[in-house]
Protein backbone atom coordinates (compact mmCIF):
# COMPACT_ATOMS: atom_id res chain seq x y z
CA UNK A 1 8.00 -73.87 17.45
CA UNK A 2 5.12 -71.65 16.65
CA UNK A 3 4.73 -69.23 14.28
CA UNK A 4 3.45 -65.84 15.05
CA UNK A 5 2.30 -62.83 12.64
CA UNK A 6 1.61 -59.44 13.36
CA UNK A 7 -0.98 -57.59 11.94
CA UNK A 8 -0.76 -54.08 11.34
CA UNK A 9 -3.31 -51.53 13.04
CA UNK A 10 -5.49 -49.90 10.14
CA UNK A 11 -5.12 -46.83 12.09
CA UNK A 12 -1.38 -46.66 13.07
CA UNK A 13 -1.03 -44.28 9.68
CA UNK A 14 -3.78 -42.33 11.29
CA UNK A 15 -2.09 -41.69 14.25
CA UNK A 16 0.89 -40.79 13.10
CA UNK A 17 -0.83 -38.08 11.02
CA UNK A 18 -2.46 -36.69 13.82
CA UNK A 19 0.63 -36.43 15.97
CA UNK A 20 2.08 -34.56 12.90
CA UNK A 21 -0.14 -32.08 12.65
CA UNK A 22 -0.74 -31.41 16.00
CA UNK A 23 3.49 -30.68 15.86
CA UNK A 24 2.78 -28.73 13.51
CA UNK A 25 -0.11 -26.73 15.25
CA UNK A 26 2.45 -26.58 18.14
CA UNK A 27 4.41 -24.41 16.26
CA UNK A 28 1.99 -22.14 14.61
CA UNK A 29 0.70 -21.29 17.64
CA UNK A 30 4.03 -20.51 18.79
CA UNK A 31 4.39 -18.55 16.16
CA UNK A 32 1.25 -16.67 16.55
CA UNK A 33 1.93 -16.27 20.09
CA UNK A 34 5.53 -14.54 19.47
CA UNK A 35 3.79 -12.22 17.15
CA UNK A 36 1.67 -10.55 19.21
CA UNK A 37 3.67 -10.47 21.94
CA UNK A 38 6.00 -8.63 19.31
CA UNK A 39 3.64 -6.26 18.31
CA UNK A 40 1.86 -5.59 22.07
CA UNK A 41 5.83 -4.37 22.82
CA UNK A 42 6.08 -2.29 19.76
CA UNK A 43 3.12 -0.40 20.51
CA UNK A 44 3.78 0.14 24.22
CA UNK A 45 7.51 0.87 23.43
CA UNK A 46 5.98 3.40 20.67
CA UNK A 47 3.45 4.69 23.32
CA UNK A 48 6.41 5.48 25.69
CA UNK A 49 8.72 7.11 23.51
CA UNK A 50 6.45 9.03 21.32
CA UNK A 51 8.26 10.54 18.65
CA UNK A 52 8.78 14.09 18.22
CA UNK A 53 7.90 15.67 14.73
CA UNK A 54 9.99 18.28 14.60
CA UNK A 55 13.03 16.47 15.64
CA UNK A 56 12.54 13.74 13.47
CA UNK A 57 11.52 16.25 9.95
CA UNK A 58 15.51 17.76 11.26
CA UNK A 59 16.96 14.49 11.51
CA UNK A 60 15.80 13.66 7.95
CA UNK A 61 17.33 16.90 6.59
CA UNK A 62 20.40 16.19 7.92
CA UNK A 63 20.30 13.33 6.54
CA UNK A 64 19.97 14.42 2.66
CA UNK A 65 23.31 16.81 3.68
CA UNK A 66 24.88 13.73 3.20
CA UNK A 67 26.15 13.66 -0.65
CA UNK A 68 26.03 9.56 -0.69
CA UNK A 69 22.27 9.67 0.17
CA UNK A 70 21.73 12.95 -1.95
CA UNK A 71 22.89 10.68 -4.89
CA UNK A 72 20.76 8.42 -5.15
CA UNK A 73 17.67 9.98 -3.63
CA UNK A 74 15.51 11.20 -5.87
CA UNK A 75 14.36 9.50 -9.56
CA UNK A 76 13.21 11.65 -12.83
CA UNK A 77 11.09 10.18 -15.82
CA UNK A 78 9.05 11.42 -18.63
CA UNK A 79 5.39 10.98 -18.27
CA UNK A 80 3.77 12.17 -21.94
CA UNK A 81 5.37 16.07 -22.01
CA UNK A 82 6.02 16.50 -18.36
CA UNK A 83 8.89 15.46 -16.49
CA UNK A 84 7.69 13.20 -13.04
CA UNK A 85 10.67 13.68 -10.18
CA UNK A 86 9.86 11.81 -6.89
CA UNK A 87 11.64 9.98 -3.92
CA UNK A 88 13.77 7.09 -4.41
CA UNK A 89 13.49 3.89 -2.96
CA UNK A 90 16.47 4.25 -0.71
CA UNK A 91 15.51 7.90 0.20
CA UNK A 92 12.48 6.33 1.30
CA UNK A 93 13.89 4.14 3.58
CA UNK A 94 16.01 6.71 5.02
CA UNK A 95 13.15 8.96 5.63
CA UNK A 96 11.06 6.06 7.78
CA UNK A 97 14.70 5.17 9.83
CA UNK A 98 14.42 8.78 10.82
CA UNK A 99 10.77 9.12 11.60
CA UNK A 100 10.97 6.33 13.86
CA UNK A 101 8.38 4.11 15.40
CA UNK A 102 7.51 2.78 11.82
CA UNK A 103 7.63 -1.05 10.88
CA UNK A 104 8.61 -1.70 6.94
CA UNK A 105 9.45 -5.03 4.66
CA UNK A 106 8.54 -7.20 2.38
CA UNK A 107 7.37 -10.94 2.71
CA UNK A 108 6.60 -13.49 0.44
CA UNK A 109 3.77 -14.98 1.57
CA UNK A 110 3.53 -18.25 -1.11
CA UNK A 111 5.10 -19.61 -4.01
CA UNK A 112 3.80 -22.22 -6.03
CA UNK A 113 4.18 -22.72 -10.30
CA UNK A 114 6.40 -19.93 -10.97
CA UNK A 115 4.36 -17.18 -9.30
CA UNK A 116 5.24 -15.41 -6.02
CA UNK A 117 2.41 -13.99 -4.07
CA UNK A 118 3.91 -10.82 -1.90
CA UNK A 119 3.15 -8.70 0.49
CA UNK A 120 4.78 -4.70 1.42
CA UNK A 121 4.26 -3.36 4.09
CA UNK A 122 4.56 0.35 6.07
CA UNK A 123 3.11 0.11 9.62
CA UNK A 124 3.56 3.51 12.03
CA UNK A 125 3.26 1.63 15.26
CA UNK A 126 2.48 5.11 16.88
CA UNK A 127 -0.68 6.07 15.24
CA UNK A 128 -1.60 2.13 14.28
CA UNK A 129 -1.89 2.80 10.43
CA UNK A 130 -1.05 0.21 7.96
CA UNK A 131 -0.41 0.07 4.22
CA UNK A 132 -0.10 -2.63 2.77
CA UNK A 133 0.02 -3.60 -1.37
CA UNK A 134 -0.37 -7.49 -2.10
CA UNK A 135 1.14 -8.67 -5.56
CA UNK A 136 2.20 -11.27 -7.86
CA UNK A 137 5.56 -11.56 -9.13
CA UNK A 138 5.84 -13.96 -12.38
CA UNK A 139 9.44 -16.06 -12.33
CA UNK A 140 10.00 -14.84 -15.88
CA UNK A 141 11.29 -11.82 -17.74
CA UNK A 142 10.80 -10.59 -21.48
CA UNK A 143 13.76 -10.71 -23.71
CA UNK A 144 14.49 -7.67 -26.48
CA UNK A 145 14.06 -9.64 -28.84
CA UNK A 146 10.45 -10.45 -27.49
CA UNK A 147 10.46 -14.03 -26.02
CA UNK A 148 9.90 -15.20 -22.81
CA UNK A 149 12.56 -16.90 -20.13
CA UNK A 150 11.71 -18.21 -17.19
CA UNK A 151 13.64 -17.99 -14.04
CA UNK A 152 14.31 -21.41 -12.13
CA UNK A 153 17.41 -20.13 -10.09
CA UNK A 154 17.18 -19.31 -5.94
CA UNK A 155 18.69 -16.17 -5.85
CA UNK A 156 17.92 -14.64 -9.14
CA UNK A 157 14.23 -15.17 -8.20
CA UNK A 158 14.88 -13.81 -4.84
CA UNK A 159 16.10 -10.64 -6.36
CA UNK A 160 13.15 -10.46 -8.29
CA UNK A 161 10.88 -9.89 -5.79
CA UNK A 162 13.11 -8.20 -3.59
CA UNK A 163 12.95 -5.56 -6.44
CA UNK A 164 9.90 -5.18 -7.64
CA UNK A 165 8.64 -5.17 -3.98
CA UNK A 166 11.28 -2.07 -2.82
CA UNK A 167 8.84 0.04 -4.76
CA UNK A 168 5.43 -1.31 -3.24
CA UNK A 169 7.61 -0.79 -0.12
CA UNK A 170 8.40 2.52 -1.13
CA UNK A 171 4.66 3.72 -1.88
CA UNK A 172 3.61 1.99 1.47
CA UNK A 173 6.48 4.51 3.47
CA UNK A 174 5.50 7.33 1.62
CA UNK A 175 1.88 6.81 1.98
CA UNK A 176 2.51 7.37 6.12
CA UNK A 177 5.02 10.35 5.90
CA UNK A 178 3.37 13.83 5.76
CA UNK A 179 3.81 15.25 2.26
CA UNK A 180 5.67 18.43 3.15
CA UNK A 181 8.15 16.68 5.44
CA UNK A 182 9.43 14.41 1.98
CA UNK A 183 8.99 17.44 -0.28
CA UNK A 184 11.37 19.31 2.22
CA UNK A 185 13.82 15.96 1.97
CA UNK A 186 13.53 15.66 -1.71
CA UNK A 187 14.30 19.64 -2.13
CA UNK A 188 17.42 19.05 0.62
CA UNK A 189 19.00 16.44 -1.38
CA UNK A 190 18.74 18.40 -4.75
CA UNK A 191 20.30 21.20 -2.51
CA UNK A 192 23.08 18.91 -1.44
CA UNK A 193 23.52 17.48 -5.13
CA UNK A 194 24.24 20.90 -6.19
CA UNK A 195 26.58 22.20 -3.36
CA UNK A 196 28.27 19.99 -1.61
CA UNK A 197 28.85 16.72 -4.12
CA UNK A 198 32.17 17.28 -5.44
CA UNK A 199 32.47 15.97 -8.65
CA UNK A 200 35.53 14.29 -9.60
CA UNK A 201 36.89 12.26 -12.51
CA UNK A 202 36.50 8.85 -10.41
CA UNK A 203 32.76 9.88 -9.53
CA UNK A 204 32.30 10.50 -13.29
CA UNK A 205 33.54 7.48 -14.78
CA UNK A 206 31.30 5.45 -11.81
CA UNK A 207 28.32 6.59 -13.58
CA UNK A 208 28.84 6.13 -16.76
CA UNK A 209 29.95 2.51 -15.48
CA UNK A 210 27.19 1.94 -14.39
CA UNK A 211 24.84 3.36 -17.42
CA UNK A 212 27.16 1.36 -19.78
CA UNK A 213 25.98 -1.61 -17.39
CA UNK A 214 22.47 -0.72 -17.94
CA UNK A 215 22.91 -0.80 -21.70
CA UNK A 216 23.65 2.89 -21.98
CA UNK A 217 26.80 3.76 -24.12
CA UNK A 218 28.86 7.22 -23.68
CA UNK A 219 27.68 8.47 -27.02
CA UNK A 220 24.18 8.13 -25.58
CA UNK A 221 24.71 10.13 -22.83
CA UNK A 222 27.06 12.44 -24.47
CA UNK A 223 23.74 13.18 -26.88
CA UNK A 224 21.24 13.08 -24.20
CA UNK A 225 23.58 15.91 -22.22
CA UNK A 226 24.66 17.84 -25.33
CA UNK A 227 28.18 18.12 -24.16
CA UNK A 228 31.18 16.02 -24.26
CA UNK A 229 31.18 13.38 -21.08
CA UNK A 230 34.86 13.91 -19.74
CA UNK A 231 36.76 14.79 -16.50
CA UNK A 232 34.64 17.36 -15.55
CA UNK A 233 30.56 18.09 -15.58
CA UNK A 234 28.50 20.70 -14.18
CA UNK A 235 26.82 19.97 -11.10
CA UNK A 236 23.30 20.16 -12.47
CA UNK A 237 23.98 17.81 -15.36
CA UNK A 238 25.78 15.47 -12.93
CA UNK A 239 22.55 15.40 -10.84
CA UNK A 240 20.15 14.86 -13.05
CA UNK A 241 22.08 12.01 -14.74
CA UNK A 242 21.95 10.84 -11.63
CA UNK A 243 17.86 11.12 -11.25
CA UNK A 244 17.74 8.86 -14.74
CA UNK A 245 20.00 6.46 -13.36
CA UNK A 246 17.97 5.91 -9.96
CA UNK A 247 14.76 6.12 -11.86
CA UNK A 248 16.30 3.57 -14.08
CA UNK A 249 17.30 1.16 -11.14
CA UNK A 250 14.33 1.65 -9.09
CA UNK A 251 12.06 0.35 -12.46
CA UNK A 252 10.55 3.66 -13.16
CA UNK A 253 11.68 3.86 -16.65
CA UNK A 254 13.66 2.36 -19.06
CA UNK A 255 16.91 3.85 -21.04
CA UNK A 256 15.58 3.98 -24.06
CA UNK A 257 12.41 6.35 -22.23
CA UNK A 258 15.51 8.95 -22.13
CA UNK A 259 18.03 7.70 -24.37
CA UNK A 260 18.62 7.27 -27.87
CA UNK A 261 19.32 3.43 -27.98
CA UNK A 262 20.91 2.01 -31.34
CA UNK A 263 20.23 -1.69 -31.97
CA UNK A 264 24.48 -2.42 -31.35
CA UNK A 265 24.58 -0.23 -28.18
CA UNK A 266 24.94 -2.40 -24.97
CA UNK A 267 27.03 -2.47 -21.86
CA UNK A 268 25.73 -6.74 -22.33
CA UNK A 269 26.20 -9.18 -24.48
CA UNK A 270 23.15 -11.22 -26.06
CA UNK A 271 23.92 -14.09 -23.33
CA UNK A 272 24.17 -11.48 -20.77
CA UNK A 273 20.99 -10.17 -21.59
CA UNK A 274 19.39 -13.28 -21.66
CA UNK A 275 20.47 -13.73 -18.10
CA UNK A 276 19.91 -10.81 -16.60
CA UNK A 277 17.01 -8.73 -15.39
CA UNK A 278 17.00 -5.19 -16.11
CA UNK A 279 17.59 -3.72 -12.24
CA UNK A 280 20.26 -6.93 -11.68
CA UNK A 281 23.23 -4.89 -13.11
CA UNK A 282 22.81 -1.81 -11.02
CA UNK A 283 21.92 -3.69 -8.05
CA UNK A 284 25.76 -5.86 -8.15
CA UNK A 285 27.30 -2.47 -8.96
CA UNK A 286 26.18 -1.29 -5.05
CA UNK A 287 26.54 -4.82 -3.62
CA UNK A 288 29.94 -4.95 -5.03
CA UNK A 289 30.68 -1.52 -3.89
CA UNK A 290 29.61 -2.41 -0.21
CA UNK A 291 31.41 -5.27 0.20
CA UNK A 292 34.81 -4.07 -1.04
CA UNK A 293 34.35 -0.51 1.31
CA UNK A 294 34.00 -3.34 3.84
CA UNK A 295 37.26 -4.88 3.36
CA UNK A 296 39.92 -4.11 6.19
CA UNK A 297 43.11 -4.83 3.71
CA UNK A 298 44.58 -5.61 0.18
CA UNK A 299 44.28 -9.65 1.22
CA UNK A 300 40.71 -8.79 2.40
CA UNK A 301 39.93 -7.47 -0.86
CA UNK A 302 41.52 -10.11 -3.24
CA UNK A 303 39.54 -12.64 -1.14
CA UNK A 304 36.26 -10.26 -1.80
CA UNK A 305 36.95 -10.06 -5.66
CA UNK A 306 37.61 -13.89 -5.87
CA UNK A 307 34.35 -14.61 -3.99
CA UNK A 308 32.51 -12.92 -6.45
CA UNK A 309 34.14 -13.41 -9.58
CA UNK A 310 31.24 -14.41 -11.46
CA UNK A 311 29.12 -11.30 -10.58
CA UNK A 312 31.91 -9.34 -11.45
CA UNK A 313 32.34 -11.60 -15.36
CA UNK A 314 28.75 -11.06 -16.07
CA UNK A 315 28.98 -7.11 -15.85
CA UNK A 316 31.25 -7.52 -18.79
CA UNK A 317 34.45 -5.07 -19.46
CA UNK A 318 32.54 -2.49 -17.72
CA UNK A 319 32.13 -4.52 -14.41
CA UNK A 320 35.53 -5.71 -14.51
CA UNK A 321 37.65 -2.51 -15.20
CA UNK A 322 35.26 -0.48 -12.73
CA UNK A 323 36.15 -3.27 -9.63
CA UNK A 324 39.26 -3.34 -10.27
CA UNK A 325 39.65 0.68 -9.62
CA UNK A 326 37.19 0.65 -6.91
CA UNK A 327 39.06 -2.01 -5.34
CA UNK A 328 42.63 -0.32 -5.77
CA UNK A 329 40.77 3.16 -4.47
CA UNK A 330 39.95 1.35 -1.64
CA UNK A 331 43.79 -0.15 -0.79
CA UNK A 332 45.07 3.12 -0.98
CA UNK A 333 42.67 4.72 1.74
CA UNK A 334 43.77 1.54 3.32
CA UNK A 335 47.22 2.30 3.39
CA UNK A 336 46.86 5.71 4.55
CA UNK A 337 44.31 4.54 7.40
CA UNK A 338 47.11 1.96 8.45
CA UNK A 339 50.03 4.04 8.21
């Protein structure tokens, strides 16, 4: 009986590298390939259907008639003595959906020892210009009382650059839209705001939900104001509130750059602040406000509200008393739909 050994090839590791990357050359190219075949069609599509200026500067008005957009359209902040109004991240988005043949994101283009590196983006595919804004986002945030936590979880991270990268994204859109066309959207929507939003005791009590959930307490605003916050408000008080609070979410400015904040005022609690970001708060406020206008019945929506129960805890009494109406507003139209 004879004995036999097998020696290993020195270069069988080699090999098997080689076959590995060439894999993975495969699918870059692939990759590369799709892309430009992607972008060859969105310039001949773009080239074909040429967009038409006029049509498109009327489509965006009509948009800001709508009182949902007109709400959150346009931010306001103090810069020194003046007073720096501009459009909002979401009106921003509406006005490139309207323009049409423009290309607009965000992508994270590495991550490595608690940095992001990430790219917006604005492309009009008709006329081939590009902005573009490159950026680092830090997997940390500053505490009040000065120190610094770092951020370790998926999704919280994700939100982080999702946000701070809506406002490159914005500056990239509004870099590629003629001036007059957004100062004739900007000047719609303050129209709208003052004419057609009707302002109701619900509507009300949403926003100062969700300015207690920024850290923003009724005597605060009833002191910024100089009136007494209750069932009713005039329009143009209701509207600018409404600037602070998008210039608030969109990062623009803080509340304390237009409130008076004591050192006990807080829609948070010390943990809660340690969690959260500043923009998280406002940002499950309209996620949780989506998802429950998206629910087809009352089952629908205690499903929706058990799903996100923890969102929902860390907005504190403010979070929970405000879903709970939304939610019960949005049985009733329910009902009537059904019956």
């Amino acid at each position: 009986m004879s004995n036999e050994m097998t020696v290993a090839s020195p270069f069988s590791s080699q090999q098997v590298d080689k076959a590995e990357a060439e894999n993975t050359n495969a699918v870059q190219r692939q990759e590369q390939e799709r892309a430009v075949a992607e972008t060859k069609a969105a310039i001949m599509l773009a080239k074909q259907f040429p967009r038409d200026q006029a049509e498109a500067t009327n489509n965006i008005l009509m948009a800001c008639c709508r009182p949902t957009l007109a709400e959150k359209s346009v931010y306001s902040y103090k810069k020194g003595n003046q007073e720096v109004t501009g459009a909002s991240i979401r009106l921003a988005e509406a006005i490139a959906q309207a323009w049409g043949n423009l290309q607009f994101g965000i992508r994270e283009l590495d991550q490595r020892q608690g940095v992001s590196t990430v790219e917006a983006f604005a492309w009009d595919v008709q006329s081939n210009t590009r902005q573009t804004k490159v950026f680092q986002v830090n997997h940390s945030i500053k505490l009040k009382d000065g120190r610094i936590k770092n951020i370790t979880d998926p999704r919280e991270i994700y939100e982080m650059v999702a946000n701070q990268g809506a406002r490159r994204m914005r500056n990239c859109i509004l870099g590629l839209i003629p001036g007059d066309v957004i100062e004739a959207a900007v000047e719609q929507c303050e129209k709208t705001l003052a004419t057609k939003v009707d302002i109701t005791p619900e509507r009300i009590q949403k926003m100062l939900d969700t300015f207690e959930a920024m850290g923003v307490s009724k005597d605060a605003i009833k002191q910024k104001i100089g009136r007494n916050v209750d069932a009713t408000m005039p329009p143009a008080v209701f509207a600018n509130l409404g600037k602070i609070a998008n210039s608030i979410k969109d990062g623009y400015a803080t509340p304390a750059d237009h409130f008076e904040i004591k050192a006990d005022e807080g829609g948070m609690s010390d943990k809660q602040q340690e969690n959260e970001n500043p923009d998280k708060a406002a940002m499950l406020f309209d996620e949780l406000e989506v998802g429950l206008t998206a629910c087809a019945d009352a089952a629908a929506i205690d499903a929706y509200l058990g799903e996100n129960s923890a969102g929902i805890i860390s907005l504190g009494k403010s979070g929970k008393d405000w879903a709970r109406k939304w939610a019960d507003a949005v049985a009733k139209q329910r009902g009537k739909v059904g019956a």
